[in-house]
Protein backbone atom coordinates (compact mmCIF):
# COMPACT_ATOMS: atom_id res chain seq x y z
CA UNK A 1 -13.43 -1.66 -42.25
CA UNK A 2 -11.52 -4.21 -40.09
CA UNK A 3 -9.10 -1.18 -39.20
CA UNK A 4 -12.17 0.33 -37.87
CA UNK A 5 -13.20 -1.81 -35.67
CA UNK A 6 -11.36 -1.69 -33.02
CA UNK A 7 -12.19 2.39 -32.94
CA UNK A 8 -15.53 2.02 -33.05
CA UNK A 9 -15.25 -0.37 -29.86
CA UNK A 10 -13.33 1.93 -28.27
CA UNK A 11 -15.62 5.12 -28.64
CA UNK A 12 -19.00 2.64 -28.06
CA UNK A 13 -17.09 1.38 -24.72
CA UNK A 14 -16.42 4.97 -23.48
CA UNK A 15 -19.90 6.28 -24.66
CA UNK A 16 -21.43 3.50 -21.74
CA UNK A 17 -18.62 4.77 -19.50
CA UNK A 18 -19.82 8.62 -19.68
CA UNK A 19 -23.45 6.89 -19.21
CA UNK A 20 -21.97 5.27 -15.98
CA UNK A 21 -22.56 6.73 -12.55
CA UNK A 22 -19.32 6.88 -10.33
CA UNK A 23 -21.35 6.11 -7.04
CA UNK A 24 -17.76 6.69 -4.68
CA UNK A 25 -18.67 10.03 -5.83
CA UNK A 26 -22.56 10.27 -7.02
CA UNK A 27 -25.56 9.22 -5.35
CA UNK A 28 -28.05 6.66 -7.29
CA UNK A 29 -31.98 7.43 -7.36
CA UNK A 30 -33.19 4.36 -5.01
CA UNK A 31 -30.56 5.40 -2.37
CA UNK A 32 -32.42 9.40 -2.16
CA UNK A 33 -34.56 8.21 0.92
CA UNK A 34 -34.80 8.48 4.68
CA UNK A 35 -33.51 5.96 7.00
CA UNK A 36 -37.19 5.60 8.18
CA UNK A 37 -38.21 5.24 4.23
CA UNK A 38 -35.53 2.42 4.01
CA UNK A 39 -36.00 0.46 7.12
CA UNK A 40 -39.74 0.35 6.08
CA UNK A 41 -39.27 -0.83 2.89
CA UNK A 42 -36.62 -3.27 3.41
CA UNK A 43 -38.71 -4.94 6.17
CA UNK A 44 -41.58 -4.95 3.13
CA UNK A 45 -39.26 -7.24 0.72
CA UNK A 46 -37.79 -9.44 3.60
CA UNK A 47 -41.40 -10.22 4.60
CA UNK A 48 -42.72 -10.74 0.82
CA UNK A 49 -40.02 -12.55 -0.24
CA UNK A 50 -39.72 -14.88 2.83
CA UNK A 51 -39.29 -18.85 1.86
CA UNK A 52 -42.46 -20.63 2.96
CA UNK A 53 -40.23 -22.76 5.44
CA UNK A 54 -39.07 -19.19 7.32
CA UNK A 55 -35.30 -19.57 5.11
CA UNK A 56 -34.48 -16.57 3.32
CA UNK A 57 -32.48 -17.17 -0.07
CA UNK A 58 -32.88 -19.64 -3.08
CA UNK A 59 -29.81 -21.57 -4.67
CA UNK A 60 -30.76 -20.42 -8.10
CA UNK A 61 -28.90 -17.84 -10.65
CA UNK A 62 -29.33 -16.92 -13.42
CA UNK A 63 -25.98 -16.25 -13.81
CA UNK A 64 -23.25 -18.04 -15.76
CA UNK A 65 -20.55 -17.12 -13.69
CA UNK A 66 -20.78 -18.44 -9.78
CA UNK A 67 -19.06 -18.68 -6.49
CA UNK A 68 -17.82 -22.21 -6.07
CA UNK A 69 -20.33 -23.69 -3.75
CA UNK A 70 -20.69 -27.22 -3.47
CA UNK A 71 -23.94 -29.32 -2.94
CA UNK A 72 -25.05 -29.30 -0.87
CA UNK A 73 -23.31 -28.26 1.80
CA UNK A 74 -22.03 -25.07 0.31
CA UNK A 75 -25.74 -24.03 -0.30
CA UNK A 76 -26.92 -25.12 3.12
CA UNK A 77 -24.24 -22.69 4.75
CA UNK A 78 -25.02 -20.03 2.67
CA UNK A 79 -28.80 -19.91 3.59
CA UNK A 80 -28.49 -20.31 7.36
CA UNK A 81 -26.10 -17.47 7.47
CA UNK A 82 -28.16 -15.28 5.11
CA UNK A 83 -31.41 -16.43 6.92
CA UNK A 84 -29.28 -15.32 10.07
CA UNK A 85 -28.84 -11.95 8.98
CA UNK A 86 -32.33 -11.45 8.06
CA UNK A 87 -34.11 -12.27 11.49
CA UNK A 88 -31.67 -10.53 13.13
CA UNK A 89 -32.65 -7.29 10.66
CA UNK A 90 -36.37 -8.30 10.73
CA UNK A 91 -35.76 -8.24 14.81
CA UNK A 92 -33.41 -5.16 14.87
CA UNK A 93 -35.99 -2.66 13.16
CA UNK A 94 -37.54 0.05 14.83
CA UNK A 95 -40.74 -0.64 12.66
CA UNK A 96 -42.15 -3.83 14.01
CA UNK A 97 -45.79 -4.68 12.44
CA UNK A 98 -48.25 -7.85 12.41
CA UNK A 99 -46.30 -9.22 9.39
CA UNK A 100 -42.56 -8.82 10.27
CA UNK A 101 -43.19 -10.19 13.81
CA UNK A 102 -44.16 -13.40 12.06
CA UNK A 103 -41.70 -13.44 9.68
CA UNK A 104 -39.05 -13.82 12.54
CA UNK A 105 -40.83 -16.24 14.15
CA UNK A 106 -41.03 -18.66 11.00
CA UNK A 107 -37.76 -17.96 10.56
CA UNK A 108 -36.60 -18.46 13.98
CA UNK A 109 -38.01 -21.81 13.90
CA UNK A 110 -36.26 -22.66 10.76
CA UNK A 111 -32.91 -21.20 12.29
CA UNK A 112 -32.69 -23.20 15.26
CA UNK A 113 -33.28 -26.55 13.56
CA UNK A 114 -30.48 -25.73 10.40
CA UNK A 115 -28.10 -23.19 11.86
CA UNK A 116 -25.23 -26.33 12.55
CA UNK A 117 -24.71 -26.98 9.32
CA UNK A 118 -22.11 -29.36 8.55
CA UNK A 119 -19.19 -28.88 6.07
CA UNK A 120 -19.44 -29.38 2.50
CA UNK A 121 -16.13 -30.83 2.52
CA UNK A 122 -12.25 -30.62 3.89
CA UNK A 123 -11.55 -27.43 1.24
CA UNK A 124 -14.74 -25.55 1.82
CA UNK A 125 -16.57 -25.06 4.78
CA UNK A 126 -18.97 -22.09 4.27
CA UNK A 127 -20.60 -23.33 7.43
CA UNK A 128 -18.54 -21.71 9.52
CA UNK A 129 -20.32 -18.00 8.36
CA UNK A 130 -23.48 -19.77 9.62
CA UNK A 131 -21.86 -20.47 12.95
CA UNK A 132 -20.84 -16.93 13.09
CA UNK A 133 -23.94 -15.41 12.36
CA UNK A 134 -26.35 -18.09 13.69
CA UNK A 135 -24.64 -17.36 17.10
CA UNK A 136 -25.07 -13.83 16.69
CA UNK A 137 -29.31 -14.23 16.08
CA UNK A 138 -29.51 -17.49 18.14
CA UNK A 139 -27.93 -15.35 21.36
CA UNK A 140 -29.50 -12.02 20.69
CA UNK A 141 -33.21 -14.46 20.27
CA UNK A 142 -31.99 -16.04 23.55
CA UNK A 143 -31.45 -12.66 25.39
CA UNK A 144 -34.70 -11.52 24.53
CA UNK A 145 -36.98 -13.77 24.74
CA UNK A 146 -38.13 -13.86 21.11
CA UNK A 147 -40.82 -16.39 20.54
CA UNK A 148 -40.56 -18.79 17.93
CA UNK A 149 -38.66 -21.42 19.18
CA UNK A 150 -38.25 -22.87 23.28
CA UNK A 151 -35.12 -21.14 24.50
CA UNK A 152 -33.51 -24.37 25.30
CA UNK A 153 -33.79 -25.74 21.84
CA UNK A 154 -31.97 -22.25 21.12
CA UNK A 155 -29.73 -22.54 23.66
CA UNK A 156 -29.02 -26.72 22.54
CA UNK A 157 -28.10 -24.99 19.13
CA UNK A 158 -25.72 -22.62 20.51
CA UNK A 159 -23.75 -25.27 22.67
CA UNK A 160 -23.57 -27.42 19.54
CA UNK A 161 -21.90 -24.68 17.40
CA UNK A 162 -19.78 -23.29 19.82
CA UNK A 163 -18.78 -27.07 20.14
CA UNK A 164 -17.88 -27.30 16.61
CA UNK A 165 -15.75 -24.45 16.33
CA UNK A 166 -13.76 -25.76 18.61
CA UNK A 167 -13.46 -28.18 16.20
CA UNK A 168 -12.70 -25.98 13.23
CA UNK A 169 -10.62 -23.82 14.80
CA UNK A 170 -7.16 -23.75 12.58
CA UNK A 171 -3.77 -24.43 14.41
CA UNK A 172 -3.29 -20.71 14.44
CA UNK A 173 -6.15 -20.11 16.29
CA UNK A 174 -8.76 -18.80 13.62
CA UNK A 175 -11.25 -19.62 11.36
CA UNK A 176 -11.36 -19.50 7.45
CA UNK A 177 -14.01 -20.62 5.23
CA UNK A 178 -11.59 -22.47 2.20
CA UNK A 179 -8.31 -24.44 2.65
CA UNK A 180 -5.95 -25.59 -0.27
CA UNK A 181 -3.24 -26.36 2.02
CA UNK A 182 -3.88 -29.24 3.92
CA UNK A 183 -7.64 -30.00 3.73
CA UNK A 184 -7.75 -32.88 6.76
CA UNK A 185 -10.16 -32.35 9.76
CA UNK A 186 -9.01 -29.76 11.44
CA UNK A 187 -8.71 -26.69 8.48
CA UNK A 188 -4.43 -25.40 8.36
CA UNK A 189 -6.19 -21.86 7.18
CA UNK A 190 -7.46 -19.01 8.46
CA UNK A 191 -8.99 -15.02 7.58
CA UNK A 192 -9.05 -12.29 9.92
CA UNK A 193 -12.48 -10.96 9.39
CA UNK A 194 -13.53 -14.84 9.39
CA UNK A 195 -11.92 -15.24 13.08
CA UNK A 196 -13.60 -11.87 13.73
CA UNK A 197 -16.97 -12.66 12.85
CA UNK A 198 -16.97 -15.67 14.75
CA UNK A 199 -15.54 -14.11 17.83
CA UNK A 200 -18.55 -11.49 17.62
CA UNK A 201 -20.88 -14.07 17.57
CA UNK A 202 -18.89 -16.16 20.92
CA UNK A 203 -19.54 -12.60 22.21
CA UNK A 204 -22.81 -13.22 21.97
CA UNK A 205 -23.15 -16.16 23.01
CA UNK A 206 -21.16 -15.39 26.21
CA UNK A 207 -24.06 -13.03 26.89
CA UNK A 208 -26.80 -14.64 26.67
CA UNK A 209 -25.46 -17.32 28.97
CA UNK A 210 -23.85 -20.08 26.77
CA UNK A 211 -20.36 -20.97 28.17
CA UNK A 212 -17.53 -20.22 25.75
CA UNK A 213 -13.88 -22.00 26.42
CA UNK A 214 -11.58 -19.05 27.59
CA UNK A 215 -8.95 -20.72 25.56
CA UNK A 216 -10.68 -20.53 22.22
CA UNK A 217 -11.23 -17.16 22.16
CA UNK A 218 -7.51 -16.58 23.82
CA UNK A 219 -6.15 -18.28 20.64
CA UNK A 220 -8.43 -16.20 18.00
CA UNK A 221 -7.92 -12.85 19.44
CA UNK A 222 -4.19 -13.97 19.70
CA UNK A 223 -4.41 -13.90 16.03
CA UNK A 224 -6.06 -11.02 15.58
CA UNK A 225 -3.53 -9.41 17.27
CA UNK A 226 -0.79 -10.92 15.31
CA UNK A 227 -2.28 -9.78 11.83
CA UNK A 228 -3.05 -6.44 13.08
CA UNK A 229 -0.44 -4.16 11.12
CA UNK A 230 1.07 -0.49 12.91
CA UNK A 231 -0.77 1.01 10.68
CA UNK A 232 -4.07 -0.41 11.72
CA UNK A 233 -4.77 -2.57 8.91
CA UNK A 234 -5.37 -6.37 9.28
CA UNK A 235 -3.65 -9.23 6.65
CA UNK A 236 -6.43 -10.80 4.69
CA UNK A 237 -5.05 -14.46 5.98
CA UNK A 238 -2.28 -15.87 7.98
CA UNK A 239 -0.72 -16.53 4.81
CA UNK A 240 -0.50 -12.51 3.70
CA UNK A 241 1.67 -11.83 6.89
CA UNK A 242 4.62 -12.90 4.41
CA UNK A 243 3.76 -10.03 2.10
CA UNK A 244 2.52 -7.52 4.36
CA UNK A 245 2.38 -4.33 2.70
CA UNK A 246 0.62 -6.55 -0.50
CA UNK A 247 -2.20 -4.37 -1.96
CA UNK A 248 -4.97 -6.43 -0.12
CA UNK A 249 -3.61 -5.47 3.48
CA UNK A 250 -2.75 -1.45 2.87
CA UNK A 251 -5.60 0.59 4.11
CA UNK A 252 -7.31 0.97 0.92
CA UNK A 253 -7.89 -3.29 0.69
CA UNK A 254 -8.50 -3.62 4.33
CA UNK A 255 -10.84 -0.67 5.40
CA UNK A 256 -13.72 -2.57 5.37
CA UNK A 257 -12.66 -5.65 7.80
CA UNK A 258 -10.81 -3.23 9.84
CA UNK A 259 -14.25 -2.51 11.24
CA UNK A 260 -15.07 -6.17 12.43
CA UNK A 261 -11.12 -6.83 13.64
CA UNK A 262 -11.39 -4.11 15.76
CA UNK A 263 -14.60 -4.95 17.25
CA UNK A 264 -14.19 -8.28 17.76
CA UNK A 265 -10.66 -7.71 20.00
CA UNK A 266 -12.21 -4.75 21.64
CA UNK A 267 -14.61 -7.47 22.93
CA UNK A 268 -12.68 -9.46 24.54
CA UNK A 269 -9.31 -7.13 25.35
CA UNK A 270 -9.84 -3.35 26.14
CA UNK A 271 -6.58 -2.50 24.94
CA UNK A 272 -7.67 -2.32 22.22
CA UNK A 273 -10.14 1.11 22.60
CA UNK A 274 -11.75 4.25 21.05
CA UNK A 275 -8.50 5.87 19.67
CA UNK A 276 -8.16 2.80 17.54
CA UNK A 277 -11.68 2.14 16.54
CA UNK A 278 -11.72 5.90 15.30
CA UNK A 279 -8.67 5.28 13.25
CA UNK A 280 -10.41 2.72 11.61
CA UNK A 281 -13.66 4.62 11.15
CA UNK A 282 -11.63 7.36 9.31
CA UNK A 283 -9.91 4.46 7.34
CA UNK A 284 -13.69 3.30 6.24
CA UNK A 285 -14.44 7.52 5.06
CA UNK A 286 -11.04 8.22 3.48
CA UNK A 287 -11.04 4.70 1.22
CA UNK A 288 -14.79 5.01 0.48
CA UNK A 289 -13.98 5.05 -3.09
CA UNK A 290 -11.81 1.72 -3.30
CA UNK A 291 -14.59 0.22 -0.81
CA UNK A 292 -17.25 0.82 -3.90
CA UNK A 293 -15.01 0.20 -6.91
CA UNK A 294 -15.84 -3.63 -5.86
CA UNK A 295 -19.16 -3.35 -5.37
CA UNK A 296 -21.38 -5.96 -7.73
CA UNK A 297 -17.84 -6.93 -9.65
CA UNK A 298 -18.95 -10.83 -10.58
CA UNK A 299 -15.09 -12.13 -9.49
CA UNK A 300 -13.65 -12.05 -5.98
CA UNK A 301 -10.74 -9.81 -5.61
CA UNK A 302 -11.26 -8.53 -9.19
CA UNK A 303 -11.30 -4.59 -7.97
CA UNK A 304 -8.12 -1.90 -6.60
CA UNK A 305 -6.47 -3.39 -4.23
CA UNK A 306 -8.02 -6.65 -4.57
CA UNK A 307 -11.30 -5.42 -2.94
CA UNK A 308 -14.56 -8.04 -3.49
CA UNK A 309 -17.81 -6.52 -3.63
CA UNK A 310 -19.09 -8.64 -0.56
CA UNK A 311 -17.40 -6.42 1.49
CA UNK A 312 -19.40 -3.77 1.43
CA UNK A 313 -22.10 -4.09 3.13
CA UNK A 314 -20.39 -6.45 5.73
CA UNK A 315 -17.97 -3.37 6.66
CA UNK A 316 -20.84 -1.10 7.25
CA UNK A 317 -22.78 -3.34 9.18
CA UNK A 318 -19.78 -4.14 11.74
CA UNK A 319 -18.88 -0.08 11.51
CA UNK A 320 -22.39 0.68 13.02
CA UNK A 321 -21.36 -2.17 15.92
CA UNK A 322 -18.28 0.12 16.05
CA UNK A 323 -20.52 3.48 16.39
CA UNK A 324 -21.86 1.85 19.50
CA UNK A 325 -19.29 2.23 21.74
CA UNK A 326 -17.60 5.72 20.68
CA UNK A 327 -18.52 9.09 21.91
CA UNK A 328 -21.16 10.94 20.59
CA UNK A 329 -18.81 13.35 18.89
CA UNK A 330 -17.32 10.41 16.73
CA UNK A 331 -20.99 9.36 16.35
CA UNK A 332 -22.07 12.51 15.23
CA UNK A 333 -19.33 12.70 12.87
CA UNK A 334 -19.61 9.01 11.31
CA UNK A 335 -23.27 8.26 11.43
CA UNK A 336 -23.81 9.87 8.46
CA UNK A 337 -21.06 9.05 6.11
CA UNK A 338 -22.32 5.05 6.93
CA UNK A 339 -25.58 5.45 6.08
CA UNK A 340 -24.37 7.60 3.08
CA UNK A 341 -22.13 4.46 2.14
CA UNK A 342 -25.60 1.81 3.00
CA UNK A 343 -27.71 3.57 1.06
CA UNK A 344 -26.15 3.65 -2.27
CA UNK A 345 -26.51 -0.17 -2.26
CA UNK A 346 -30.09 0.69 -1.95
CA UNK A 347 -32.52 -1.25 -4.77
CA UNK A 348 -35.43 0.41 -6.59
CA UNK A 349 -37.71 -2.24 -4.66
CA UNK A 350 -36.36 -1.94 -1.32
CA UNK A 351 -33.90 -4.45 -0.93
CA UNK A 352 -29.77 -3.80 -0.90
CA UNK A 353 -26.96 -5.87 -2.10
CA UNK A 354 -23.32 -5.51 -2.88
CA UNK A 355 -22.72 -8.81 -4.62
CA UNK A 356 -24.13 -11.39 -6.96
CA UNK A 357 -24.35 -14.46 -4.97
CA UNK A 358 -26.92 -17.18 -6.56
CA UNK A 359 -30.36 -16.20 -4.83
CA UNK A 360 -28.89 -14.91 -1.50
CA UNK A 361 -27.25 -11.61 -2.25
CA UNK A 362 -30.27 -9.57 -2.11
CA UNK A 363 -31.48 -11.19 0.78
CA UNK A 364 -28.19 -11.30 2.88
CA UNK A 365 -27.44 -7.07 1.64
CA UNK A 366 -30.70 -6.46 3.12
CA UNK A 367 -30.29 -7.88 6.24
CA UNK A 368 -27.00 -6.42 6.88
CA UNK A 369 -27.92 -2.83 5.63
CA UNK A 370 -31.74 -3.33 8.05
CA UNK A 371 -28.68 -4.18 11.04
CA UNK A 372 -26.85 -1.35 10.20
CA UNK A 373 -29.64 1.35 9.52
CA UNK A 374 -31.81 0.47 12.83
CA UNK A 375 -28.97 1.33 14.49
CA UNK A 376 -28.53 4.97 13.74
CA UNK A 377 -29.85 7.88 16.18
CA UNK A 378 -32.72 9.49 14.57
CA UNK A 379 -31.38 12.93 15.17
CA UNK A 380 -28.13 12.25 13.49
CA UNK A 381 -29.10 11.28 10.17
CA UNK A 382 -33.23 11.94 9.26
C-alpha cells in the first residue's frame, strides 16, 4: 500500500490538472461579457463594498500566507494607493449614476487627508505606490474640478508628495518600494516600473498645475533609460543590470512593465515614440501566456520567468495609457487583445483581481481593470 501511494497522488494531482482551465489559452465564464456589462458591474461592487470612511480595502486575510507588510505603515500605503485606483476607476467610467458620484466624493475626501503616507520603515516603504497613484487621482481630481474636497487642500497634498519624493528618490535616480542594502534615509534601491509609476503620476501633476523639479524627473527618466535593454525590455531593478539577460528581464518577464517604462519616458522625452510603444504592445500579445501563468500564484516571483501575479492587471492598465497615443490602426489592432487579457481576471460578482493581497486585491484589480476598460472605443471592442 505505501508503494501505492505515491501513484495514487500522482493520478489524483493530474485528474485536478485536466479539471483546470488554461486561461493563456481558454476563456473563464465571468469574463463572457461586454465591456459595457463589466464597467457596470464593477462600478456596482466598488460602490457596495466602499469603507464607510470613503477607503477602499480592509487589512484582513484569511490567508496564512501574506505579503510582508508592516503595521502600520505597510497597511496605510497599501489602502491609499488601492483607494487611489478606485476613485480614479469610479471617476474614469462612462456610466456615472447617483451612487458612484458619491462614492468618489467620500472617497476623495478620504484621499486628500491620507494619500502622504509616511514610511513604515527604512526597508519598506510601500508609501511610495500611494505617492504614485495618489498623484495620478489627486491631479486628474484637480484638473477637473471634481467635488469632494477644496482644490487647494488637493493641490496642498500634491506639493507635499511631490516634496517627499524628492526625498525618496534613490542615488540612482528612482524609486523602489523595499531596500536590503542600505536601509538609511534616503533608500540605495530602486525598480523600473516603480520609477515609472511615479513619473506618470509627476506627469500628472505637472498638468494640473503643481510644479515638479526638472531635475527629479531628469534623474528618473535617466534611469529608465539606462535599464532599457536593445531589445526593449526593462531590468526589474538597478541591481539586475549585472545579469541582464536573467529570466526576469527577457521579454517574457518584462512584458508587462514594458508598458508603464515606455509611457512614462515617452512623457517626458519624445524619443522615445510610437515605433517603440508598438514593440512593446506586441511584446504584451506574444507573452500573454507567461503574463497569466502568474496570475493569483500566492508567492512573488513564483511563476516562468519569475513573473508575480500583481502584474497583470497593472500591465494592462498602463497598456490602455499606451493605446492613447498610437494610431488608430495599432488601436484597432490592440484594443481587443487588452480587454481580452482584462477580462479573464473578471469575478463572478463583478469585481477583478490578479493577486491575493490581504483585503485589497479585489479592490485594487477592479480599479485598474474599470481604468483600463473605460478607456476602450466602443466600436473597437462591443
Amino acid at each position: 500500500m505505501r508503494r501505492l501511494a505515491p501513484a495514487l497522488l500522482c493520478l489524483l494531482a493530474a485528474a485536478r490538472g485536466d479539471d483546470a482551465p488554461n486561461l493563456a489559452v481558454t476563456t473563464p465564464p465571468a469574463a463572457k461579457v461586454t465591456v459595457a456589462k463589466a464597467v457596470e458591474t464593477a462600478l456596482e461592487f466598488l460602490v457596495a463594498n466602499q469603507n464607510a470612511d470613503g477607503s477602499f480595502g480592509k487589512t484582513c486575510t484569511p490567508r496564512t500566507y501574506e505579503l510582508w507588510c508592516d503595521v502600520p505603515g505597510g497597511h496605510q500605503a497599501f489602502m491609499a494607493a488601492t483607494t487611489a485606483l478606485c476613485w480614479m476607476g469610479l471617476n474614469d467610467a462612462p456610466l456615472q449614476t447617483d451612487a458612484s458620484r458619491a462614492a468618489q466624493e467620500r472617497c476623495l475626501k478620504w484621499l486628500v487627508a491620507h494619500a502622504r503616507v509616511k514610511r513604515a520603515y527604512a526597508q519598506q516603504f510601500y508609501n511610495i505606490w500611494s505617492f504614485g497613484y495618489g498623484l495620478r487621482a489627486l491631479g486628474q481630481a484637480l484638473r477637473k474640478g471634481a467635488p469632494g474636497a477644496p482644490p487647494e487642500s488637493i493641490r496642498a497634498t500634491m506639493e507635499s508628495i511631490v516634496k517627499a519624493l524628492a526625498v525618496y528618490q534613490s542615488p540612482d535616480g528612482g524609486w523602489g518600494y523595499l531596500d536590503f542594502n542600505v536601509p538609511g534615509y534616503k533608500p540605495s534601491w530602486s525598480t523600473s516600473f516603480t520609477t515609472a509609476t511615479v513619473l506618470v503620476g509627476l506627469d500628472e501633476a505637472r498638468r494640473a498645475g503643481v510644479e515638479v523639479p526638472d531635475e527629479v524627473v531628469r534623474k528618473a527618466v535617466a534611469l529608465l533609460w539606462r535599464q532599457r535593454t536593445p531589445d526593449g525590455n526593462y531590468h526589474y531593478s538597478i541591481d539586475w543590470k549585472w545579469r541582464p539577460h536573467g529570466p526576469i528581464n527577457r521579454p517574457q518577464g518584462s512584458s508587462l512593465r514594458n508598458q508603464a517604462c515606455n509611457l512614462a519616458i515617452g512623457l517626458f522625452d519624445p524619443t522615445l515614440g510610437e515605433a517603440e510603444f508598438r514593440r512593446g504592445l506586441v511584446q504584451l500579445v506574444e507573452n500573454h501566456r507567461f503574463a497569466m501563468s502568474g496570475v493569483r500564484r500566492p508567492i512573488p516571483h513564483e511563476s516562468h520567468y519569475a513573473v508575480s501575479g500583481y502584474f497583470y492587471l497593472y500591465g494592462q492598465q498602463y497598456a490602455s495609457l499606451v493605446l492613447e497615443r498610437m494610431p488608430d490602426a495599432d488601436r484597432a489592432r490592440f484594443w481587443p487583445e487588452v480587454v481580452r487579457f482584462t477580462l479573464k481576471t473578471r469575478q463572478p460578482d463583478g469585481s477583478f483581481w490578479d493577486y491575493p493581497t490581504y483585503g485589497y486585491h479585489k479592490f485594487y484589480g477592479t480599479g485598474y481593470a474599470l481604468m483600463t476598460l473605460s478607456r476602450c472605443p466602443p466600436s473597437l471592442v462591443p
